[in-house]
C-alpha atoms as a PDB file:
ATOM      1  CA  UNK A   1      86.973 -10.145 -54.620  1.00  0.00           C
ATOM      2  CA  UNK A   2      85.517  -6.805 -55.672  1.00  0.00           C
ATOM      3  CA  UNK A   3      82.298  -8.066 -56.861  1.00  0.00           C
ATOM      4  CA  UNK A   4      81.943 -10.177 -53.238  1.00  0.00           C
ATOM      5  CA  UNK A   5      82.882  -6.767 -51.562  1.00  0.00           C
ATOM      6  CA  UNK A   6      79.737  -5.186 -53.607  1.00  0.00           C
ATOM      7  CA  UNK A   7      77.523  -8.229 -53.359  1.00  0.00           C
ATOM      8  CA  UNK A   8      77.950  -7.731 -49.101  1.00  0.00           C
ATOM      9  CA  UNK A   9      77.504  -4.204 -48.806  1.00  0.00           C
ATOM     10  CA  UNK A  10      74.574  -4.656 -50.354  1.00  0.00           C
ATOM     11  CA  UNK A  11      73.097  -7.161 -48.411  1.00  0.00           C
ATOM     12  CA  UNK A  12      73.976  -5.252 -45.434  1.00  0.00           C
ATOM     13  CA  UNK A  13      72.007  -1.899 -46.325  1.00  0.00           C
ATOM     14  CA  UNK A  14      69.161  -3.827 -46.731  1.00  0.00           C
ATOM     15  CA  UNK A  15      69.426  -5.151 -43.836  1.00  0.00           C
ATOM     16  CA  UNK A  16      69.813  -2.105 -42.332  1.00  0.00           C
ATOM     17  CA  UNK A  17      66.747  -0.650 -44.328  1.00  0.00           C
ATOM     18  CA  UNK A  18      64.569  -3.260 -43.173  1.00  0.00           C
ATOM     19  CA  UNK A  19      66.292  -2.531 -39.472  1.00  0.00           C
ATOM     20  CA  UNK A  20      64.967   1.300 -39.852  1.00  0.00           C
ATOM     21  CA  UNK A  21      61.531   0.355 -41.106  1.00  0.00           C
ATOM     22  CA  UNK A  22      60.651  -1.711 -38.081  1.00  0.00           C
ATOM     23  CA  UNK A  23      61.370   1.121 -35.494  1.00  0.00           C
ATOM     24  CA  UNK A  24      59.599   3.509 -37.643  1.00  0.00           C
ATOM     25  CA  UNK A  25      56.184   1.328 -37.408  1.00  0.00           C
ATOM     26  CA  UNK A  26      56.951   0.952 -34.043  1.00  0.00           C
ATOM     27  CA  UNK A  27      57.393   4.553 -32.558  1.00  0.00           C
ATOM     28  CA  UNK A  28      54.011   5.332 -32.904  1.00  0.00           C
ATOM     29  CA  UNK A  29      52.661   2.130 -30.815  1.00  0.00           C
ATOM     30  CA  UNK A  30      55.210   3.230 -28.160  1.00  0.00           C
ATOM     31  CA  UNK A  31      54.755   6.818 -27.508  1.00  0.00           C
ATOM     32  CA  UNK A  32      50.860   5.999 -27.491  1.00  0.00           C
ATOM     33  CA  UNK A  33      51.828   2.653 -24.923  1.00  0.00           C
ATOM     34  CA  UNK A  34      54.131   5.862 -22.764  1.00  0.00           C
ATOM     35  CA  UNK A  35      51.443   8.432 -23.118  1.00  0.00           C
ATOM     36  CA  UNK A  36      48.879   5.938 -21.847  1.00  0.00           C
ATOM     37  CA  UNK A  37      50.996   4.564 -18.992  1.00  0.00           C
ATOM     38  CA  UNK A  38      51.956   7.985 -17.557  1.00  0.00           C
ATOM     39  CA  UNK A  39      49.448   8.895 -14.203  1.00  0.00           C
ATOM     40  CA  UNK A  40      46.543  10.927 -15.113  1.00  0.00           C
ATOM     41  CA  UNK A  41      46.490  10.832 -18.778  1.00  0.00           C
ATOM     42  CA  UNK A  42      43.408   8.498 -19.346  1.00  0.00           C
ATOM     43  CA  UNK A  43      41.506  10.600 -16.551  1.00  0.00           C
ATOM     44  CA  UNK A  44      42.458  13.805 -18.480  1.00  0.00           C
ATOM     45  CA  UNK A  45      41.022  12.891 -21.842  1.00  0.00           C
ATOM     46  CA  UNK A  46      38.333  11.569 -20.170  1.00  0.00           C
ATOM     47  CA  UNK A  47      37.483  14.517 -17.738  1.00  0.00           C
ATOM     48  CA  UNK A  48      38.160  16.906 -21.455  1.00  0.00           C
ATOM     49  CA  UNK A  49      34.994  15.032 -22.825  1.00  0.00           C
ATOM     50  CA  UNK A  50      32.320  15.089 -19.891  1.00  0.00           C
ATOM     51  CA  UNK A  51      31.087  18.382 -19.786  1.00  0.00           C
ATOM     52  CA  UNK A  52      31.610  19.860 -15.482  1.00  0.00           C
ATOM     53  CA  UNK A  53      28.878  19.059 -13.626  1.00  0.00           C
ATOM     54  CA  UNK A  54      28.051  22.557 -12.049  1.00  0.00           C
ATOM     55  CA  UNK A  55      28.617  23.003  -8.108  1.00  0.00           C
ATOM     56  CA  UNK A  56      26.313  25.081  -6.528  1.00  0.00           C
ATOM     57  CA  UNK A  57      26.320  26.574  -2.747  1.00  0.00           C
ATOM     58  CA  UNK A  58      24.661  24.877  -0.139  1.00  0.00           C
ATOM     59  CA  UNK A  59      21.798  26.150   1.950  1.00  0.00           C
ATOM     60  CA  UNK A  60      21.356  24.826   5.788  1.00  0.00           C
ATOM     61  CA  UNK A  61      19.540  22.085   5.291  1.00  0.00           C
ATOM     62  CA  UNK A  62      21.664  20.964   2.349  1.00  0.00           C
ATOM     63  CA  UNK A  63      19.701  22.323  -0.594  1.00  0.00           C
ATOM     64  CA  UNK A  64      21.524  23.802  -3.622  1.00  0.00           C
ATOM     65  CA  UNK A  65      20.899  27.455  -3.430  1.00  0.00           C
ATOM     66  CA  UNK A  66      18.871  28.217  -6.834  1.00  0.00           C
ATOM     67  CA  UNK A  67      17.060  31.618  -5.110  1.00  0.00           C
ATOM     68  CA  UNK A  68      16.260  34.248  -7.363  1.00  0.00           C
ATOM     69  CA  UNK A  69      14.153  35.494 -10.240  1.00  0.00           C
ATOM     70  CA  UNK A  70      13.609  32.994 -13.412  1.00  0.00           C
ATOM     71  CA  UNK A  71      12.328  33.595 -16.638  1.00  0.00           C
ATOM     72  CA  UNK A  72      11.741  31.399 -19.499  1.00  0.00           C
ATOM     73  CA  UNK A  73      13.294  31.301 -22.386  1.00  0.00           C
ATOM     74  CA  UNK A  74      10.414  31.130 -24.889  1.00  0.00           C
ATOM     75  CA  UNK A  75       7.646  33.118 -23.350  1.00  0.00           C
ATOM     76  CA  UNK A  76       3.789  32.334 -23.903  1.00  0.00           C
ATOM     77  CA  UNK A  77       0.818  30.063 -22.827  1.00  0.00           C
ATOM     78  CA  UNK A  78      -1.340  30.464 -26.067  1.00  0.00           C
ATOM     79  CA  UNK A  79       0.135  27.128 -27.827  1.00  0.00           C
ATOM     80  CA  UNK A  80       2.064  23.887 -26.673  1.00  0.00           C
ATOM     81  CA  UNK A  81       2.969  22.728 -30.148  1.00  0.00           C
ATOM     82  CA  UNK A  82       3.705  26.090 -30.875  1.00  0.00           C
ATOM     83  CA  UNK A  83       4.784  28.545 -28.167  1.00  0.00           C
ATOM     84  CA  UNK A  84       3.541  32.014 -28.365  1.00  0.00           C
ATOM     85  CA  UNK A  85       2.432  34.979 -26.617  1.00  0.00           C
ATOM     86  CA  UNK A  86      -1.263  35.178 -28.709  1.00  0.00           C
ATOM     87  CA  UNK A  87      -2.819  34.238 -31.692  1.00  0.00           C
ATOM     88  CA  UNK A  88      -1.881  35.932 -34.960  1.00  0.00           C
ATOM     89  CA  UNK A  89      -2.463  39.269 -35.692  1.00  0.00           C
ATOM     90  CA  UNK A  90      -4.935  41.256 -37.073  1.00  0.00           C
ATOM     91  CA  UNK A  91      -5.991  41.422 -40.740  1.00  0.00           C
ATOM     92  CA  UNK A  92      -3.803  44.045 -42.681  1.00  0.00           C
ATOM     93  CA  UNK A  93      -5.599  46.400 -45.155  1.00  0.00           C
ATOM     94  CA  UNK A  94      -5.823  44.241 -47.512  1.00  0.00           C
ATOM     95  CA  UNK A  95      -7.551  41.609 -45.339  1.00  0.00           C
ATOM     96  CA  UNK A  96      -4.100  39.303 -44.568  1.00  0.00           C
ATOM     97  CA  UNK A  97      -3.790  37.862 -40.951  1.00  0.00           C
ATOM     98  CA  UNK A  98      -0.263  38.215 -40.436  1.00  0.00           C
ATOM     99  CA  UNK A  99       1.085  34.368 -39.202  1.00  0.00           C
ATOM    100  CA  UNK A 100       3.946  34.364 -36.538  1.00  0.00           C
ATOM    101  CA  UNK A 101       6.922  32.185 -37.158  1.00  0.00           C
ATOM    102  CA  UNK A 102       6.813  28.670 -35.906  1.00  0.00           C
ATOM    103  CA  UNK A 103       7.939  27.683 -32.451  1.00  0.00           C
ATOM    104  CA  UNK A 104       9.136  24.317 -31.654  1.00  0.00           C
ATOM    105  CA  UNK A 105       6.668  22.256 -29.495  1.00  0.00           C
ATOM    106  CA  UNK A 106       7.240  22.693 -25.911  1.00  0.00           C
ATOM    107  CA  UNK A 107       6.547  18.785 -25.945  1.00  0.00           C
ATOM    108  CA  UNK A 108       9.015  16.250 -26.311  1.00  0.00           C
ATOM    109  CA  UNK A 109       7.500  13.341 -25.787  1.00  0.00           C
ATOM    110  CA  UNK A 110       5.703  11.954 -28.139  1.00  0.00           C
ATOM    111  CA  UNK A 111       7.955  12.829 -30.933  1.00  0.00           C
ATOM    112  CA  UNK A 112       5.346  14.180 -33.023  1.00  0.00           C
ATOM    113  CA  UNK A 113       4.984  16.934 -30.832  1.00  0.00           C
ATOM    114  CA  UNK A 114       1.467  16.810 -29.681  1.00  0.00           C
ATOM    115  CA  UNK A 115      -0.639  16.185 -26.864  1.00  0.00           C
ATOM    116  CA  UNK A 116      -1.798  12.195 -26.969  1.00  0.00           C
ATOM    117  CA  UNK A 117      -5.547  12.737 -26.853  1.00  0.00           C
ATOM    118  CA  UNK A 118      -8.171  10.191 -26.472  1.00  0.00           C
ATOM    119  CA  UNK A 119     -10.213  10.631 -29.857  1.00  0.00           C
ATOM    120  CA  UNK A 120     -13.112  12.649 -27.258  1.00  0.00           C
ATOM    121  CA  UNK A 121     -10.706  14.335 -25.734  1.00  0.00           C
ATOM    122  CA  UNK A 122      -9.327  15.855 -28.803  1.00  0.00           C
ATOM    123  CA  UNK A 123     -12.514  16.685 -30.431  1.00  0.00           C
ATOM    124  CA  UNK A 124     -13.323  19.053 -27.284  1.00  0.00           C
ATOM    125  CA  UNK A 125      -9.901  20.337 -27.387  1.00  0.00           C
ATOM    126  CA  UNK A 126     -10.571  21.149 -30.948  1.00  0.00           C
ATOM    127  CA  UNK A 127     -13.708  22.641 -30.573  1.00  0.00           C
ATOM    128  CA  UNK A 128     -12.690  25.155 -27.599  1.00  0.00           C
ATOM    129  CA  UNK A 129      -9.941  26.374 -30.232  1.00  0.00           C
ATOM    130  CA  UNK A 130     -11.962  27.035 -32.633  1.00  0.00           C
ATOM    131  CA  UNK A 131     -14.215  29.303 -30.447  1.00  0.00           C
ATOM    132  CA  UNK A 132     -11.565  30.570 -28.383  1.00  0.00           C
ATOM    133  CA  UNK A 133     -11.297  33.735 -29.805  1.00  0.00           C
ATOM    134  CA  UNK A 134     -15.090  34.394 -30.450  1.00  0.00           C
ATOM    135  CA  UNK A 135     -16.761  32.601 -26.895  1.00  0.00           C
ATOM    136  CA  UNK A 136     -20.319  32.790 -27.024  1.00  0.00           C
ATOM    137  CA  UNK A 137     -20.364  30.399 -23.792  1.00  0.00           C
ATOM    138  CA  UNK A 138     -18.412  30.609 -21.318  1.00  0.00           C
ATOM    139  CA  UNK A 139     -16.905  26.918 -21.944  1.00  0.00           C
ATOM    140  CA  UNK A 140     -14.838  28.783 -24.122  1.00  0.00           C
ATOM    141  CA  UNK A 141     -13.225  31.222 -22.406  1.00  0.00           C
ATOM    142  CA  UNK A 142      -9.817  30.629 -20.778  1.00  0.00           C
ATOM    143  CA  UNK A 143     -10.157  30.664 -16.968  1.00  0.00           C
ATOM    144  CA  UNK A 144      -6.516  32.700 -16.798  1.00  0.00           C
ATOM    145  CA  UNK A 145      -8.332  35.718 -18.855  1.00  0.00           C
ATOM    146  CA  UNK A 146     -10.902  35.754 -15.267  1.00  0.00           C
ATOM    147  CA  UNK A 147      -7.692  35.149 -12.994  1.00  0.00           C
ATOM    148  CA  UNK A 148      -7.837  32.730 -12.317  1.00  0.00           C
ATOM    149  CA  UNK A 149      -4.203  29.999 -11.515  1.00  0.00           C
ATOM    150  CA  UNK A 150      -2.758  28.409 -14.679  1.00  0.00           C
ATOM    151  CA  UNK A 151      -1.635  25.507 -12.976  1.00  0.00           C
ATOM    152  CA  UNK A 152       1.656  24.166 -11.843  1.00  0.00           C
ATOM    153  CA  UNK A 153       3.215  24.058 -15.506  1.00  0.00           C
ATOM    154  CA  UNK A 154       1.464  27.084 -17.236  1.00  0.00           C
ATOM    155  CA  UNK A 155       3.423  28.607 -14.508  1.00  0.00           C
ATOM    156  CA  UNK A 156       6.700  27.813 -15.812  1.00  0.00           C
ATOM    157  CA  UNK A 157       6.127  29.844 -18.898  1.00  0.00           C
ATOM    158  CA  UNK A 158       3.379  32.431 -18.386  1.00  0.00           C
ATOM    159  CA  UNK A 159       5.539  35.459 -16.339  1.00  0.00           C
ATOM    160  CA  UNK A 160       8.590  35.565 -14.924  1.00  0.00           C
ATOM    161  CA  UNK A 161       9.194  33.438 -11.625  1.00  0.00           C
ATOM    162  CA  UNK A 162      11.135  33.882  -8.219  1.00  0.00           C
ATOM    163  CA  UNK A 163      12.075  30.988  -6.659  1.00  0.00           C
ATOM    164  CA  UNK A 164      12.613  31.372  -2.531  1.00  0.00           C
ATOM    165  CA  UNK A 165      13.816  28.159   0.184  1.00  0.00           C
ATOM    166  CA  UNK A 166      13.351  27.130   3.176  1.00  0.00           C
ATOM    167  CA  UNK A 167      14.318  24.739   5.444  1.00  0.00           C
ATOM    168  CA  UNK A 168      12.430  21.725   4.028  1.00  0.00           C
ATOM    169  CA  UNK A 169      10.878  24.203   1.321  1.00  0.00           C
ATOM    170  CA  UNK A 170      10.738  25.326  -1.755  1.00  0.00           C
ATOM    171  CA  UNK A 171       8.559  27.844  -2.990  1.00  0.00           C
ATOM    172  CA  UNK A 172       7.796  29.035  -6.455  1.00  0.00           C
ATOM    173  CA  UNK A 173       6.535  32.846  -6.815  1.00  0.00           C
ATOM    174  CA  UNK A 174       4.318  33.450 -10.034  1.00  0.00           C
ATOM    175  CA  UNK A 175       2.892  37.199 -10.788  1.00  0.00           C
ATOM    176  CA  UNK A 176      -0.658  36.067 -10.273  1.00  0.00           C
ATOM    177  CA  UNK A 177       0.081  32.407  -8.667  1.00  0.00           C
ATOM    178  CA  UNK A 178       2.140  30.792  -5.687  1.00  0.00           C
ATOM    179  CA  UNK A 179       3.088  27.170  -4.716  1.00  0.00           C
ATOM    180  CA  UNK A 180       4.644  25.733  -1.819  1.00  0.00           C
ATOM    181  CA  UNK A 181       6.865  22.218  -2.087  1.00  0.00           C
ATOM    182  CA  UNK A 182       7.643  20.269   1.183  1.00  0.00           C
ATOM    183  CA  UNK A 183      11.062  18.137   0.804  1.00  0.00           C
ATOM    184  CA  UNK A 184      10.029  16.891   4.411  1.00  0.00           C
ATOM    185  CA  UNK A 185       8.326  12.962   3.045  1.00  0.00           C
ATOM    186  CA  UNK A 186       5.009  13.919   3.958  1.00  0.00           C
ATOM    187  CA  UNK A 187       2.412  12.703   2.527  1.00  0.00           C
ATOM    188  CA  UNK A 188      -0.170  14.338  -0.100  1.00  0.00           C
ATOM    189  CA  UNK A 189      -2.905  15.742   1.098  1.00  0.00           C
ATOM    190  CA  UNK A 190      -6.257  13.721   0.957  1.00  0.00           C
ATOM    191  CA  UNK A 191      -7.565  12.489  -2.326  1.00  0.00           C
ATOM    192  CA  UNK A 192     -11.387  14.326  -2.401  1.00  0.00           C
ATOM    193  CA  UNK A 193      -9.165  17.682  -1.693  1.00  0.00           C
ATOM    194  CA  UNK A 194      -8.672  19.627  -5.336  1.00  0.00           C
ATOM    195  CA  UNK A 195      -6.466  23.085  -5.574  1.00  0.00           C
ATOM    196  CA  UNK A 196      -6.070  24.907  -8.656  1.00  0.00           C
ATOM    197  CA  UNK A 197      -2.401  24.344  -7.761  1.00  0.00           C
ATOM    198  CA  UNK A 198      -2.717  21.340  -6.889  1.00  0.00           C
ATOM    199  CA  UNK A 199      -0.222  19.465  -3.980  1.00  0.00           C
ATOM    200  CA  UNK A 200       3.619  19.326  -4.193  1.00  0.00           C
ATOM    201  CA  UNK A 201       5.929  16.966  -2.569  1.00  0.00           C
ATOM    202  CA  UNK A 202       9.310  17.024  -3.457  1.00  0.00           C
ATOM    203  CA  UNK A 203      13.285  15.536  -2.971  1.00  0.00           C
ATOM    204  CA  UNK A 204      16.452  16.614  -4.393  1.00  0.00           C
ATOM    205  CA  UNK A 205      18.415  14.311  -6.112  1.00  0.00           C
ATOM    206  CA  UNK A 206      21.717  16.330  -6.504  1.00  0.00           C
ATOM    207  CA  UNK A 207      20.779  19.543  -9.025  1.00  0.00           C
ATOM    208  CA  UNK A 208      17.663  18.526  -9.646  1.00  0.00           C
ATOM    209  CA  UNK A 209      14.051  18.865  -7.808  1.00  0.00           C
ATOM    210  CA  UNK A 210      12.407  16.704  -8.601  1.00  0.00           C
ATOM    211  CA  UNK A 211       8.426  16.946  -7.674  1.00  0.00           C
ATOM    212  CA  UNK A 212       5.486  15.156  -7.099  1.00  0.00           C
ATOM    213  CA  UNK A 213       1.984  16.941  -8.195  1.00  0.00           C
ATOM    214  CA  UNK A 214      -1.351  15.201  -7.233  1.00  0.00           C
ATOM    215  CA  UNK A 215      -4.623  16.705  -6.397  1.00  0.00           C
ATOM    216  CA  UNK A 216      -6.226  19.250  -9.504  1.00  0.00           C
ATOM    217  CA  UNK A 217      -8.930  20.215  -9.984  1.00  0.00           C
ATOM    218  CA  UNK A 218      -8.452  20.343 -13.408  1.00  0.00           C
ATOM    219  CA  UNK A 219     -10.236  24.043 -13.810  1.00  0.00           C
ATOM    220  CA  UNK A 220      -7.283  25.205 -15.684  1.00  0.00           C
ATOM    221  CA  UNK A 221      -6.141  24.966 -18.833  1.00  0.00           C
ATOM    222  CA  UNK A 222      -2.715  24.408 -20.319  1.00  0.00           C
ATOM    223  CA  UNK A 223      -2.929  26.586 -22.909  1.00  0.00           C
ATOM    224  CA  UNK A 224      -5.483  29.334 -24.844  1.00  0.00           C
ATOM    225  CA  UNK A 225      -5.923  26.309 -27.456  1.00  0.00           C
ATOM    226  CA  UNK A 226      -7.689  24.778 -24.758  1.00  0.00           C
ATOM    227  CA  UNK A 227      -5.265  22.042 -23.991  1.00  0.00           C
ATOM    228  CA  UNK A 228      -6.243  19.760 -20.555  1.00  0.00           C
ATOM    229  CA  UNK A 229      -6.551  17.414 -17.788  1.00  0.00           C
ATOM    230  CA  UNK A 230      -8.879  16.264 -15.767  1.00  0.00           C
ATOM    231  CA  UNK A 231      -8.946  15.875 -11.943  1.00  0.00           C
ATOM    232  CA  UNK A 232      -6.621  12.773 -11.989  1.00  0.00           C
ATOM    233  CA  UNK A 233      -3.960  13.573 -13.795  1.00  0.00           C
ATOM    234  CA  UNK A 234      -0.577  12.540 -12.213  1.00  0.00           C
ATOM    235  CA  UNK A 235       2.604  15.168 -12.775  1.00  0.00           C
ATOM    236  CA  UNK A 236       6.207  14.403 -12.460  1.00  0.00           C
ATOM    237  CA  UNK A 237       8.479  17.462 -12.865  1.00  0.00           C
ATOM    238  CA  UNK A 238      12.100  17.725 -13.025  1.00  0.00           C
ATOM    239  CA  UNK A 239      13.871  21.085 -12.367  1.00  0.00           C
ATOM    240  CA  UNK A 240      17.545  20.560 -13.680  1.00  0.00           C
ATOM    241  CA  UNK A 241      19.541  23.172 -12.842  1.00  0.00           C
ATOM    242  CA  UNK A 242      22.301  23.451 -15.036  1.00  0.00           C
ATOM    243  CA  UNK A 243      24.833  25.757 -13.678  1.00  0.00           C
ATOM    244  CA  UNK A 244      24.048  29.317 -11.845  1.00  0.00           C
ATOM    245  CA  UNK A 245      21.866  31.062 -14.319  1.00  0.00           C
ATOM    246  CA  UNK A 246      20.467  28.542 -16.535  1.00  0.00           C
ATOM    247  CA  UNK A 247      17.529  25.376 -15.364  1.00  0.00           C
ATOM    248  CA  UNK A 248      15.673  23.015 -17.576  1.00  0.00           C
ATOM    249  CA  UNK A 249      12.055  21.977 -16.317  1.00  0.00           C
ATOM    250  CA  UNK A 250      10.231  19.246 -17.520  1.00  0.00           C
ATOM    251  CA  UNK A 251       6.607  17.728 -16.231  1.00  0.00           C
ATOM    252  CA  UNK A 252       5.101  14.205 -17.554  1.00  0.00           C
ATOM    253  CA  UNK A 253       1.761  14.081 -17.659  1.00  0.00           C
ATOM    254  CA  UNK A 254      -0.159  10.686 -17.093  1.00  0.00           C
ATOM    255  CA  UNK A 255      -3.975  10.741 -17.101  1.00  0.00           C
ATOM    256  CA  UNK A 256      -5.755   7.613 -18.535  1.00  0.00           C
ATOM    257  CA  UNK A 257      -9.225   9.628 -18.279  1.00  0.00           C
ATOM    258  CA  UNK A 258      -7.904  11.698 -21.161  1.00  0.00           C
ATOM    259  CA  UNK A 259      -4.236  10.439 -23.324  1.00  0.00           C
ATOM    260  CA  UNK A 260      -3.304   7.805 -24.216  1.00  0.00           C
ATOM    261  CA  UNK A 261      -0.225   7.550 -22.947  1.00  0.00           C
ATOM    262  CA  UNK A 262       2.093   9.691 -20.614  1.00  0.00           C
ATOM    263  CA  UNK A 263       3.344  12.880 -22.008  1.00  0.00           C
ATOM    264  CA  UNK A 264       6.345  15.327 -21.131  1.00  0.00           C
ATOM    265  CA  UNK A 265       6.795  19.005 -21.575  1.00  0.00           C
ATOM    266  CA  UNK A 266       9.724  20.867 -21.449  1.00  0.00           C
ATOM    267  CA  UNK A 267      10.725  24.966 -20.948  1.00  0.00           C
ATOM    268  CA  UNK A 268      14.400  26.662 -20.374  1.00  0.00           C
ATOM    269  CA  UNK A 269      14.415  29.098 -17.999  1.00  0.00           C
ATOM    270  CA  UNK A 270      17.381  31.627 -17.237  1.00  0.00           C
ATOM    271  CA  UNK A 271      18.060  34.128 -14.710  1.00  0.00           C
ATOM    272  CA  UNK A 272      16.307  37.624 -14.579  1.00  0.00           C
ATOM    273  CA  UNK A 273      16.584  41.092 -13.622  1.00  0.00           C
ATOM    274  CA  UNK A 274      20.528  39.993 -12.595  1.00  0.00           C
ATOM    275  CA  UNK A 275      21.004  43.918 -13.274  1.00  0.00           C
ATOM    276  CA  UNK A 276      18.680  44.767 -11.107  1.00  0.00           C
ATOM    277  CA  UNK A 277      20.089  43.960  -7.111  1.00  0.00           C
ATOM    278  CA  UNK A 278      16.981  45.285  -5.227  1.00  0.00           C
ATOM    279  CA  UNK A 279      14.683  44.387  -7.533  1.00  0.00           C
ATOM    280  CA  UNK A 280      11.796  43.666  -6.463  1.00  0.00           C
ATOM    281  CA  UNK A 281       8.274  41.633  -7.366  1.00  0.00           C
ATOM    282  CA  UNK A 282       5.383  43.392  -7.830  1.00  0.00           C
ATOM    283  CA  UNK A 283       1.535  41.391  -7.732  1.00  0.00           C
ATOM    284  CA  UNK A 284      -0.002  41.022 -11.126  1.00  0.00           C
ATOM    285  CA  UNK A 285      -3.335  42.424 -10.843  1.00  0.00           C
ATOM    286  CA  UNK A 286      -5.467  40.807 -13.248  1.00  0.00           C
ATOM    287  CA  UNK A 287      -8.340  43.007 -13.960  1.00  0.00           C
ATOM    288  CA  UNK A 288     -11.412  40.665 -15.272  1.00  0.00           C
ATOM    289  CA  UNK A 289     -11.956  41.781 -19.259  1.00  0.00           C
ATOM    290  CA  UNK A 290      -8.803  44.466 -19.038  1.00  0.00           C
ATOM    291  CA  UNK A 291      -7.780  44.795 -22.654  1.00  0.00           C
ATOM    292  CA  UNK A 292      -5.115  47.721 -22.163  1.00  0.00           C
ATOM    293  CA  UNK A 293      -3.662  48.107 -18.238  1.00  0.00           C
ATOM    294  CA  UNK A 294      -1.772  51.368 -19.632  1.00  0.00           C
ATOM    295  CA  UNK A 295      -4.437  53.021 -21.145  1.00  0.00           C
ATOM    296  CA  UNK A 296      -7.153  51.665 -17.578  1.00  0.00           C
ATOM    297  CA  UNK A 297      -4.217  53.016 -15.645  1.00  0.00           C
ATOM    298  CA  UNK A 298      -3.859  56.563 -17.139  1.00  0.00           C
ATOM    299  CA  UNK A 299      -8.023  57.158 -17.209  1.00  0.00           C
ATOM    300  CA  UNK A 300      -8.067  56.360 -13.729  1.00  0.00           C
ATOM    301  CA  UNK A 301      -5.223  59.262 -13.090  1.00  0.00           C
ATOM    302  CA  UNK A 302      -6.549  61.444 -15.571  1.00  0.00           C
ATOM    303  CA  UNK A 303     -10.268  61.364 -13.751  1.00  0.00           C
ATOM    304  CA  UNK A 304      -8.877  61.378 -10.188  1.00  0.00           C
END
């Protein structure tokens, strides 16, 4: 009777055992089936992983208001594939050229980095580098060192930038260069017309401006290394603004006179002079063959 007494209490706590073991696998399934059923909790996790789309204020006619002075984030229009302010320095005493760290490219498309150049295309690219900083022609020398406009992207990261709007404008305020951008549809201006800006149509599609650029005249260069279009190159740009201080632009290039295939470039730009509430834009005057504007500055004090 004993041993039966045994034999059944043991049967029954492994029963029970085997009970227990079943709700413990199963607690986890449920409080995930609870926490998934309960209003809002999907859209939660989900709104925790997309990063908030910025807001900005309106303007009348419905534009984001982006006014303001810009700068870019990595200054200088000597190099593309490596963004800098000028070539390297000066030999040392003992004859060294002192090389400047390396930049990332400002291009993004291709991979590699570079401009894709027709094989002619590249050889004259090539050979206004290597004379750029000795020009015995004047093939050589950089039409921005005479004054002349830079173009719609050189823009971007040449000098600081304000951006002003309009109803049905946008325009874009260089030191030494302007631009005006319709949003109104029209049309581009005829196609025998060529501006060293060139002609801007553009839309908003939410934050970004997006921008239509036809018309060159492809006297500018896109860099000191002697990096170019010609007079039919076609430019898309994108101006994404990210949230109130911070905008990504980006221009494709498509000429089949000169690459190979369409190419994009890419500069940050952030706000400027925000400590500065009357700040206020000053003209760059370019002074053809000016090697020091402080020291041309003080002479013409000193001799007054």
């Amino acid at each position: 009777m004993k041993q039966d007494l045994k034999t059944f209490q043991g049967k029954g706590e492994a029963i029970v055992n085997y009970q227990i073991n079943i709700v413990r696998a199963w607690i986890p399934v449920l409080l995930s089936c609870t926490l998934i059923a309960q209003p809002g909790f999907a859209e939660d996790k989900d709104h925790a992983e997309k990063p908030a789309v910025w807001v900005p204020n309106k303007l009348s006619d419905g534009q984001p208001d982006v006014q303001g002075f810009w700068r870019p984030a990595n200054q200088g229009t000597y190099s593309l594939v490596n963004p800098r302010n000028g070539q390297d320095g000066k030999p040392d005493k003992d004859g060294k050229i002192p090389k400047r760290p390396v930049k990332p490219s400002r291009i993004i498309d291709p991979a590699d980095g570079q401009v894709p150049y027709q094989p002619w295309a590249r050889a004259k690219q090539q050979h206004v580098q290597a004379n750029f900083n000795n020009p015995v022609s004047q093939e050589f020398i950089d039409p921005q060192a005479r004054c002349f406009p830079g173009g719609v992207s050189r823009q971007q990261w040449w000098h600081n930038t304000e951006i002003r709007q309009y109803p049905n404008y946008v325009v874009i305020i260089g030191d030494a260069d302007r631009r005006i951008i319709p949003l109104d549809g029209r049309p581009h201006i005829p196609g025998n017309i060529k501006l060293w800006m060139s002609d801007s149509r553009g839309h908003w599609e939410g934050n970004t401006l997006i921008v239509d650029v036809t018309n060159s005249n492809a006297k500018h260069r896109l860099s000191n290394e002697g990096d170019f279009s010609s007079d039919s190159v076609h430019i898309q740009e994108r101006f994404t603004f990210l949230d109130a201080n911070t905008y990504q632009y980006q221009a494709t290039y498509e000429d089949p006179r000169v690459y190979t295939r369409p190419w994009t470039v890419s500069s940050k730009q952030v706000r400027a002079n925000t400590d500065e509430p009357d700040f206020e834009a000053w003209e760059y005057a370019c002074i053809e063959g000016e090697k020091n504007t402080d020291n041309y500055i003080t002479e013409k004090i000193v001799s007054q």
